[in-house]
PDB file of N, CA and C in Angstrom:
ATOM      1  N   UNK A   1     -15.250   5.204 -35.849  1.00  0.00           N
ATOM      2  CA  UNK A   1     -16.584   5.519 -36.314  1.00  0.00           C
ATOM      3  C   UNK A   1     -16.780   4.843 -37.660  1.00  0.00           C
ATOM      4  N   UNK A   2     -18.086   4.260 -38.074  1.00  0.00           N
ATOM      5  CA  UNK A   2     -18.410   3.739 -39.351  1.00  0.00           C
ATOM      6  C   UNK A   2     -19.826   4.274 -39.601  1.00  0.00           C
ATOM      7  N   UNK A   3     -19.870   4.536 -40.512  1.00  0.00           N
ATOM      8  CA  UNK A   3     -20.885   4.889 -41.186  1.00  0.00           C
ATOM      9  C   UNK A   3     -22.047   3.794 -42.353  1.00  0.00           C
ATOM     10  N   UNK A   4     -23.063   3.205 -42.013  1.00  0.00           N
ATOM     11  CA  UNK A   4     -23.600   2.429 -42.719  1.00  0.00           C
ATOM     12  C   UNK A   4     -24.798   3.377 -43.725  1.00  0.00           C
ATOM     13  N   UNK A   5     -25.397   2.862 -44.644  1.00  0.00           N
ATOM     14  CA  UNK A   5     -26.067   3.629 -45.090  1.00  0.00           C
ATOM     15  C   UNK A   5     -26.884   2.418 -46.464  1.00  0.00           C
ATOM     16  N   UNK A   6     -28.240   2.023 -45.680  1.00  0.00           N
ATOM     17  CA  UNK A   6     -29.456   1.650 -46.582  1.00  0.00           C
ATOM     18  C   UNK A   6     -29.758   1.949 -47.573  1.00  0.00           C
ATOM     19  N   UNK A   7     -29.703   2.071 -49.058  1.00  0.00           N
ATOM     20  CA  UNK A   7     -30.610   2.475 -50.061  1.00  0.00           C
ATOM     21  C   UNK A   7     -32.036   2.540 -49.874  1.00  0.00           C
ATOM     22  N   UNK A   8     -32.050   0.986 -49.683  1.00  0.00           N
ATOM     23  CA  UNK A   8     -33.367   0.075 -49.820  1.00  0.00           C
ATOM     24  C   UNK A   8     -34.316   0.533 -49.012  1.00  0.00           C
ATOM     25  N   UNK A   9     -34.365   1.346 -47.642  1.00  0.00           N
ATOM     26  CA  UNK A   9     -34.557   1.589 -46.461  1.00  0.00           C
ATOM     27  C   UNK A   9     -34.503   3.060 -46.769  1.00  0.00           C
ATOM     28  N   UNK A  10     -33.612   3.294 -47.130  1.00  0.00           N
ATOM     29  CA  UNK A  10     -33.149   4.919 -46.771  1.00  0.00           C
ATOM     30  C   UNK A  10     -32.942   5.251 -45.112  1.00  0.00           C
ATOM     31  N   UNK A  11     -31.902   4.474 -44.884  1.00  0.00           N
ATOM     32  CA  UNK A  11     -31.391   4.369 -43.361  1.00  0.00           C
ATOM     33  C   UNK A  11     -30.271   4.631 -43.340  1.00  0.00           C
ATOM     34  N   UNK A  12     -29.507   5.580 -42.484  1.00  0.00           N
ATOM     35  CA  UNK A  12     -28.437   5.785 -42.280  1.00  0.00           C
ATOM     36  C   UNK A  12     -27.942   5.420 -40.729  1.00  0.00           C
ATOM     37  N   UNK A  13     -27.181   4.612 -40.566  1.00  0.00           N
ATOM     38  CA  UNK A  13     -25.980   4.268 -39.340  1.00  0.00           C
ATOM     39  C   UNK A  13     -25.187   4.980 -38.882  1.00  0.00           C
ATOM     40  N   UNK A  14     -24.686   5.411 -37.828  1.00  0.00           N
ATOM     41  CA  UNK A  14     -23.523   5.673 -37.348  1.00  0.00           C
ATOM     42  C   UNK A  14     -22.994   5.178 -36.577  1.00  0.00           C
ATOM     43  N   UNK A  15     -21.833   4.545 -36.263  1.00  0.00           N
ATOM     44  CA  UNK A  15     -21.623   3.255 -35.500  1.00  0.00           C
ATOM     45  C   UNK A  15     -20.176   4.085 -34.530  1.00  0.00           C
ATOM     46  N   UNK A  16     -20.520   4.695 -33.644  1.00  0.00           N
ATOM     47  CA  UNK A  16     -19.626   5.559 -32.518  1.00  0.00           C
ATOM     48  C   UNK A  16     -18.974   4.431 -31.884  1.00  0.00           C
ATOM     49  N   UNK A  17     -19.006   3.316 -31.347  1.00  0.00           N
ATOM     50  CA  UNK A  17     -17.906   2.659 -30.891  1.00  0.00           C
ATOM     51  C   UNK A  17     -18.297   0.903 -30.959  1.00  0.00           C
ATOM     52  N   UNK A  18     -17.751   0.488 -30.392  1.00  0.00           N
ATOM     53  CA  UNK A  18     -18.164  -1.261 -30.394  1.00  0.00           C
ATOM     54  C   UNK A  18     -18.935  -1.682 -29.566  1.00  0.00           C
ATOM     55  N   UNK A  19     -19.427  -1.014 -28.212  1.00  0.00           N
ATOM     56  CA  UNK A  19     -20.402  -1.227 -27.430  1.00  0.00           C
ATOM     57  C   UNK A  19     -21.632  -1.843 -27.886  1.00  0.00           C
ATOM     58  N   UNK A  20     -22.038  -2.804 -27.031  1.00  0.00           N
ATOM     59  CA  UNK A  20     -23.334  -3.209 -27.775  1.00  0.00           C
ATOM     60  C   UNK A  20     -24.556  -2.371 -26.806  1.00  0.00           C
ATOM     61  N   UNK A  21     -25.421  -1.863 -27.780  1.00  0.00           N
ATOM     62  CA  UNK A  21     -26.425  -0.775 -27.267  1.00  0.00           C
ATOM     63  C   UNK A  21     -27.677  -1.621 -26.368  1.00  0.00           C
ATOM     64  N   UNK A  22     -27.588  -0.785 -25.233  1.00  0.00           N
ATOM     65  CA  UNK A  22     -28.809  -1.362 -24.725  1.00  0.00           C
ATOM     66  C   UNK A  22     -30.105  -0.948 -24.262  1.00  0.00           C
ATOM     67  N   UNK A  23     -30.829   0.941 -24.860  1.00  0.00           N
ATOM     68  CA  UNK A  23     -31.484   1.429 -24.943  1.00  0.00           C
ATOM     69  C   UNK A  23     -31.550   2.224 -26.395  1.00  0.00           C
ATOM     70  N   UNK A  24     -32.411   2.960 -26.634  1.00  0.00           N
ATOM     71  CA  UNK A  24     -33.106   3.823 -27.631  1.00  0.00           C
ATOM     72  C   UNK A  24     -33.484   4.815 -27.227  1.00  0.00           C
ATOM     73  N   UNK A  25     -32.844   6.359 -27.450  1.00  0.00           N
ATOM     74  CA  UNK A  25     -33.681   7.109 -27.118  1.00  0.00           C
ATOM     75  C   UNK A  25     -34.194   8.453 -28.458  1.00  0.00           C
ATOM     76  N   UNK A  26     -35.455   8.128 -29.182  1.00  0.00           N
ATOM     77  CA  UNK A  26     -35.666   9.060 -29.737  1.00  0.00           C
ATOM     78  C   UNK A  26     -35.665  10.527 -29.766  1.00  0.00           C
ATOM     79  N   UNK A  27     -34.582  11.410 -30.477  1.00  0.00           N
ATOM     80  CA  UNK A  27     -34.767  12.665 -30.442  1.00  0.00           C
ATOM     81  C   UNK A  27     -35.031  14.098 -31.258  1.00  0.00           C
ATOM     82  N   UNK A  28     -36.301  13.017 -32.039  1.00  0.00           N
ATOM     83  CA  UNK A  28     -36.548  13.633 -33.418  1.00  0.00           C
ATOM     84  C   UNK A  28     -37.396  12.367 -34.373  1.00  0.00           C
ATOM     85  N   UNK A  29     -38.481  12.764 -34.735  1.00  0.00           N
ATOM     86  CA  UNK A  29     -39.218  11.705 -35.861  1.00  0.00           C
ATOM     87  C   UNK A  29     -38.012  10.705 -36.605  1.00  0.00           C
ATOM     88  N   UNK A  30     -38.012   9.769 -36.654  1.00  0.00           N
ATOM     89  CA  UNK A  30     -36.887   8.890 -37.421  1.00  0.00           C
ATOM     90  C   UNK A  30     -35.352   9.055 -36.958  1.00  0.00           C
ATOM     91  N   UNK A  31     -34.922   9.505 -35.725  1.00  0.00           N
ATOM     92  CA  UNK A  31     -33.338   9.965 -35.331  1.00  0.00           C
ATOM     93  C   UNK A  31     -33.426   9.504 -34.228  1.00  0.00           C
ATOM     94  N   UNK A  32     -32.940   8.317 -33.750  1.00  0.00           N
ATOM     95  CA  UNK A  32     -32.827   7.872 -32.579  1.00  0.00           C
ATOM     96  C   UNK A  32     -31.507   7.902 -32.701  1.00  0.00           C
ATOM     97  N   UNK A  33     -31.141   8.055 -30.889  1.00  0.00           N
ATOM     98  CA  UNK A  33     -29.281   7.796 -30.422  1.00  0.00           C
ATOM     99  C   UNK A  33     -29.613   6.078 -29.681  1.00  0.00           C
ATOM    100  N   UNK A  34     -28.957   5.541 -30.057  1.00  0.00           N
ATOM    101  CA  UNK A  34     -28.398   4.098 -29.490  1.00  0.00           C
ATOM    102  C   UNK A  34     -27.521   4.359 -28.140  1.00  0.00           C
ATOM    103  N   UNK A  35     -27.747   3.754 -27.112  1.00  0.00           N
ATOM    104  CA  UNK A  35     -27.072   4.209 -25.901  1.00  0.00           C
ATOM    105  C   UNK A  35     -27.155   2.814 -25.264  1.00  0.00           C
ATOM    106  N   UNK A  36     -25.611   3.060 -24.266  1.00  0.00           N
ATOM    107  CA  UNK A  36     -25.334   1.648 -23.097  1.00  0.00           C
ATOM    108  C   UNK A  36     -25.993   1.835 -21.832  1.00  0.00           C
ATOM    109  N   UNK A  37     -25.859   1.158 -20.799  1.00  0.00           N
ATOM    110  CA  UNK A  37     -26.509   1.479 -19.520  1.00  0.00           C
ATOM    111  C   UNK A  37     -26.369   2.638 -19.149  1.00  0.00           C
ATOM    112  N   UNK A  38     -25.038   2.273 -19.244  1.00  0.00           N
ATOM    113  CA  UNK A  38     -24.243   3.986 -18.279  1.00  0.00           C
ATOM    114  C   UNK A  38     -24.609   5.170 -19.158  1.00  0.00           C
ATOM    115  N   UNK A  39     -25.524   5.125 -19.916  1.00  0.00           N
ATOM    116  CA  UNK A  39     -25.933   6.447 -21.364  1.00  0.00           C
ATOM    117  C   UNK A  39     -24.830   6.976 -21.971  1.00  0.00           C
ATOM    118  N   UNK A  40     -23.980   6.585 -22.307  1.00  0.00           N
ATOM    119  CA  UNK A  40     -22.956   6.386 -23.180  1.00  0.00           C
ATOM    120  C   UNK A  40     -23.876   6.189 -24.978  1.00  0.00           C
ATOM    121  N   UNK A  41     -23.706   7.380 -26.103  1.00  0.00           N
ATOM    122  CA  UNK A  41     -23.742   7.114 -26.982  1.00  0.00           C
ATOM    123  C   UNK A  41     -23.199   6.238 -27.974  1.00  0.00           C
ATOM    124  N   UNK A  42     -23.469   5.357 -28.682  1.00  0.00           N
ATOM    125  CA  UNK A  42     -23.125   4.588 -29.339  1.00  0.00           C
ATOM    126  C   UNK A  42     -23.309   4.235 -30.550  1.00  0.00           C
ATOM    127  N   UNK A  43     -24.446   4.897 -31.099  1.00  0.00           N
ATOM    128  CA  UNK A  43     -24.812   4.661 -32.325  1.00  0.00           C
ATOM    129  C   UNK A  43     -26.154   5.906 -32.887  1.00  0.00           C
ATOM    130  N   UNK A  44     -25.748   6.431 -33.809  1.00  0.00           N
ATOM    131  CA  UNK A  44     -27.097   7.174 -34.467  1.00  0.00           C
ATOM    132  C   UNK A  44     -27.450   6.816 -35.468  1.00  0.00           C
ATOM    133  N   UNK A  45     -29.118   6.297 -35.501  1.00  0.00           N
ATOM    134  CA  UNK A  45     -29.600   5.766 -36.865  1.00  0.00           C
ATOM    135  C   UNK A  45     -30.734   6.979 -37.256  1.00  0.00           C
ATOM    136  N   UNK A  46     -30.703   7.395 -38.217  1.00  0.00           N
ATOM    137  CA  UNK A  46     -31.639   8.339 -38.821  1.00  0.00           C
ATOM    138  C   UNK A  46     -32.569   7.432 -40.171  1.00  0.00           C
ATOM    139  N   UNK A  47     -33.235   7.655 -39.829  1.00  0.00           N
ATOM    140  CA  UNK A  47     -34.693   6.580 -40.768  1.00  0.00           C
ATOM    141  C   UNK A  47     -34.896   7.847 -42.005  1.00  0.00           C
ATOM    142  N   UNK A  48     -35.327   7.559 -42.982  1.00  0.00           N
ATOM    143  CA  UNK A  48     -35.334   8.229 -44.413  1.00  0.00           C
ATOM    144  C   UNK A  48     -34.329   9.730 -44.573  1.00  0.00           C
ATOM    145  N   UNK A  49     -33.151   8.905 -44.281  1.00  0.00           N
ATOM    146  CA  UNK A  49     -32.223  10.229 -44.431  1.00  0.00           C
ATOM    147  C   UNK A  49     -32.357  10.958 -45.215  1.00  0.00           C
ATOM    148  N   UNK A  50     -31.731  10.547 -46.470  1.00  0.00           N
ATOM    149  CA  UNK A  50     -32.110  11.471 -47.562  1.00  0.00           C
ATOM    150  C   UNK A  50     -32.970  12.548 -47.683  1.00  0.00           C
ATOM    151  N   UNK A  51     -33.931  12.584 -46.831  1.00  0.00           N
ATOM    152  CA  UNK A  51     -35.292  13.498 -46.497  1.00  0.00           C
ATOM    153  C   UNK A  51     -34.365  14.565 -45.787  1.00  0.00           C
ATOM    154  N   UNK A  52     -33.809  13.832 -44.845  1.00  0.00           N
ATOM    155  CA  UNK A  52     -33.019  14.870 -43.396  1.00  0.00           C
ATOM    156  C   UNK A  52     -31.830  15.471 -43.548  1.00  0.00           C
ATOM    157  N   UNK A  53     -30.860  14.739 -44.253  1.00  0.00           N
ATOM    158  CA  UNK A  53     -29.457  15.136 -44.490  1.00  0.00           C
ATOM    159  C   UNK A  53     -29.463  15.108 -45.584  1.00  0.00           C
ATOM    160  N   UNK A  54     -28.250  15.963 -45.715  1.00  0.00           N
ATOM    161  CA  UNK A  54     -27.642  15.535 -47.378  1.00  0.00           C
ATOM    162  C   UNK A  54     -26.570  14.405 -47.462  1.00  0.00           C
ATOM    163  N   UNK A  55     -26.698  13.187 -48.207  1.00  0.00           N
ATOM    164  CA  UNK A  55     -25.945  12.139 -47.657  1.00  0.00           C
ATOM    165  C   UNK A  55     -24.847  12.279 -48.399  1.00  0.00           C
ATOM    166  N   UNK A  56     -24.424  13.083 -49.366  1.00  0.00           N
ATOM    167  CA  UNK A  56     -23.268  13.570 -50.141  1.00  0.00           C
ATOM    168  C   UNK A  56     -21.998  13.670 -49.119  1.00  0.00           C
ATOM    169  N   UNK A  57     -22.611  14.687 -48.005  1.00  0.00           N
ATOM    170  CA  UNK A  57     -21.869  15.203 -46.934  1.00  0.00           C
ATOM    171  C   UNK A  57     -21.061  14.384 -45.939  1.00  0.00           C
ATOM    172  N   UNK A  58     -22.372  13.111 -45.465  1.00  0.00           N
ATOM    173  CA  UNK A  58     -22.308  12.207 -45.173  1.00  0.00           C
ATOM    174  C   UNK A  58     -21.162  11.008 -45.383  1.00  0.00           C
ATOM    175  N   UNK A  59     -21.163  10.693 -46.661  1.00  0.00           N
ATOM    176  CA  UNK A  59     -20.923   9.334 -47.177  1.00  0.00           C
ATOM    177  C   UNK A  59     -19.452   9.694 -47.984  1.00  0.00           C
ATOM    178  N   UNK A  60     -18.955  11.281 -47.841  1.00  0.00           N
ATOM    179  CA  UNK A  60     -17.814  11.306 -48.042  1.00  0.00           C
ATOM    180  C   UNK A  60     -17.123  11.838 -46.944  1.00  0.00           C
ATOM    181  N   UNK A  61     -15.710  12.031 -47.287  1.00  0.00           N
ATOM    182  CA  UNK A  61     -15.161  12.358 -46.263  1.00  0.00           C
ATOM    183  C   UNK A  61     -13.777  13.024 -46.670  1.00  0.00           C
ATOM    184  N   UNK A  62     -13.223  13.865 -45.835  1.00  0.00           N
ATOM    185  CA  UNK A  62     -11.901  14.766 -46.183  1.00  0.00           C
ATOM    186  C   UNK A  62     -11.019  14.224 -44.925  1.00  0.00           C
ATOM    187  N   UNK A  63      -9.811  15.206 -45.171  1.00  0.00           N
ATOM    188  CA  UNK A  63      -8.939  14.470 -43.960  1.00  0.00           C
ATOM    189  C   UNK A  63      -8.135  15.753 -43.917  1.00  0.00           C
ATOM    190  N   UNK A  64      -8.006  16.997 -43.121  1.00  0.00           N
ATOM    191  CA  UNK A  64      -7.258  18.532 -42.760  1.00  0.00           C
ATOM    192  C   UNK A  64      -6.049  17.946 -42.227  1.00  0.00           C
ATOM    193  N   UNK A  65      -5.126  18.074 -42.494  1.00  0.00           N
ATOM    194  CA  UNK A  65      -3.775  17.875 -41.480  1.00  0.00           C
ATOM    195  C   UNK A  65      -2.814  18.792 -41.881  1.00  0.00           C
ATOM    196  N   UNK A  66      -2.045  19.498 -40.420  1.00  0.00           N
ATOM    197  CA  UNK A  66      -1.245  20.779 -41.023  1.00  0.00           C
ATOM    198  C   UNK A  66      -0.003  20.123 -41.397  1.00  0.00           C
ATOM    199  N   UNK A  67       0.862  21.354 -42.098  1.00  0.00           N
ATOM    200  CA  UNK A  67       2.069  20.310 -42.591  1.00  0.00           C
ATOM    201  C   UNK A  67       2.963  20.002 -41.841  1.00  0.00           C
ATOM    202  N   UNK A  68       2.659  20.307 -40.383  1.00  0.00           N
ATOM    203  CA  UNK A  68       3.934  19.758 -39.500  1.00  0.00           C
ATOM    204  C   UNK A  68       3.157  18.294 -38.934  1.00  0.00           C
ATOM    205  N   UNK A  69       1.906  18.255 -39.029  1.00  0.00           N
ATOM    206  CA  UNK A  69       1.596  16.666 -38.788  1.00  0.00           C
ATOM    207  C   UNK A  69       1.968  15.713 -40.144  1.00  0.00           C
ATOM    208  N   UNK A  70       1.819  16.421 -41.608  1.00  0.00           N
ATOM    209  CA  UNK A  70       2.012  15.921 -42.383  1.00  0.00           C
ATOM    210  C   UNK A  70       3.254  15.399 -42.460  1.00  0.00           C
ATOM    211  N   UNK A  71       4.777  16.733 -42.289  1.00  0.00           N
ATOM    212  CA  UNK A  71       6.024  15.984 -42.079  1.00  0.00           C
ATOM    213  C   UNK A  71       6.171  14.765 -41.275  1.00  0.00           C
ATOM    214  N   UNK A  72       5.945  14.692 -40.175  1.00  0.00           N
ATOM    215  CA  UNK A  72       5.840  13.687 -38.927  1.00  0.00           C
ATOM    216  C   UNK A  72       5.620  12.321 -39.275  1.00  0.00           C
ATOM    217  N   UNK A  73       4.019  12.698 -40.450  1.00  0.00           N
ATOM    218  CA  UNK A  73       4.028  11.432 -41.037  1.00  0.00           C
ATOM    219  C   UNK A  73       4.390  10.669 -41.840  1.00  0.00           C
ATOM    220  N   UNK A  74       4.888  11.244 -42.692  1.00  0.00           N
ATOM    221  CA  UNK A  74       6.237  10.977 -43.647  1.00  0.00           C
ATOM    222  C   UNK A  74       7.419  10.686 -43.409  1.00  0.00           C
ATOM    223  N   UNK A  75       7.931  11.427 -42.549  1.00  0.00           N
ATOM    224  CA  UNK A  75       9.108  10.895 -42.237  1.00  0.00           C
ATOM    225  C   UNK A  75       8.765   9.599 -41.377  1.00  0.00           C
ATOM    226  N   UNK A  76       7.975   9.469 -40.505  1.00  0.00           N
ATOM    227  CA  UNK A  76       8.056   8.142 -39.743  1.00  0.00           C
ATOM    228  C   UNK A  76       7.824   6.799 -40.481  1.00  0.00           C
ATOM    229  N   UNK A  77       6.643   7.145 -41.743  1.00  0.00           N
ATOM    230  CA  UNK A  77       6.404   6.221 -43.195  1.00  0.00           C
ATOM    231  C   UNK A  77       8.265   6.074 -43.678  1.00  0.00           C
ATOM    232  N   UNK A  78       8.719   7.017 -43.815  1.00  0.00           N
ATOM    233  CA  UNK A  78       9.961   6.670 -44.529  1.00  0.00           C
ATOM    234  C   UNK A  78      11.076   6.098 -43.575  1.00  0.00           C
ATOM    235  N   UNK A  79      11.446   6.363 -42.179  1.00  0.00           N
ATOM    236  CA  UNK A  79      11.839   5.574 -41.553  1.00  0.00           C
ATOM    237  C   UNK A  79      11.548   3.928 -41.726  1.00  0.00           C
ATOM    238  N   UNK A  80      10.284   3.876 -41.356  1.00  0.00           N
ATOM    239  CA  UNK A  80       9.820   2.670 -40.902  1.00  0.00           C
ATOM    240  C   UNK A  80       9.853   1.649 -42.595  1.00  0.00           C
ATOM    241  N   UNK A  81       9.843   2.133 -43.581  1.00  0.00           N
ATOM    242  CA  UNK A  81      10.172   1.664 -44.493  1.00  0.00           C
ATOM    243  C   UNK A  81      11.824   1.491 -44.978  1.00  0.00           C
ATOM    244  N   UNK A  82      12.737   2.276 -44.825  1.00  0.00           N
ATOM    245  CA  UNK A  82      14.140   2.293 -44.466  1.00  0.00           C
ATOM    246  C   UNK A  82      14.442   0.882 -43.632  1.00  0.00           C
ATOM    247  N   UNK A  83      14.048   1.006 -42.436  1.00  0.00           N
ATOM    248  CA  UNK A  83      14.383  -0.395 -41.664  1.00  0.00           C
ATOM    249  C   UNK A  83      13.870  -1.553 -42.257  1.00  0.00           C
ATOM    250  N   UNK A  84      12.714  -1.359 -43.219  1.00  0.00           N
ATOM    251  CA  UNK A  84      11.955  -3.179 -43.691  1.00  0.00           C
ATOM    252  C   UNK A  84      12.401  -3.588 -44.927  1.00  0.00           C
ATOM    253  N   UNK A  85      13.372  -2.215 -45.844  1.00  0.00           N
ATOM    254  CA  UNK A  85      14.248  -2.736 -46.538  1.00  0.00           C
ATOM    255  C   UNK A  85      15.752  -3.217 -46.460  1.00  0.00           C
TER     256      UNK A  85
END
């Protein structure tokens, strides 16, 4: 997922996969979903976000992981660094 986001415009992107979109379907004044044949979502653009969202929310981001995914990932970081020294 990527997230684009206009000043100039006050447009916000959401870019759900690499598909290239080949309909529009509006579902809300300025919030269209980007969709493939098969209606597969692909993209949400919201037109004067800032109005709609809070782009704070948006344009940052956190990352939750418990500490047994956290060990997992550490140790495999420290393995895999072990072998490239």
């Amino acid at each position: 997922m990527k997230i684009y986001y206009d000043k100039d415009v006050d447009a916000l992107y959401i870019e759900l996969g690499n598909k290239k979109p080949d309909g529009v379907i509006e579902i809300a004044e300025g919030v269209n979903l980007d969709t493939t044949e098969d209606g597969k979502i692909v993209g949400i653009e919201i037109l004067n976000a800032s109005q709609k969202i809070d782009l704070r929310t948006v344009l940052s981001y956190s990352l939750k992981v418990s500490k047994k995914d956290l060990w997992q990932i550490l140790t495999k970081e420290s393995l895999r660094r072990a072998n490239v020294a």
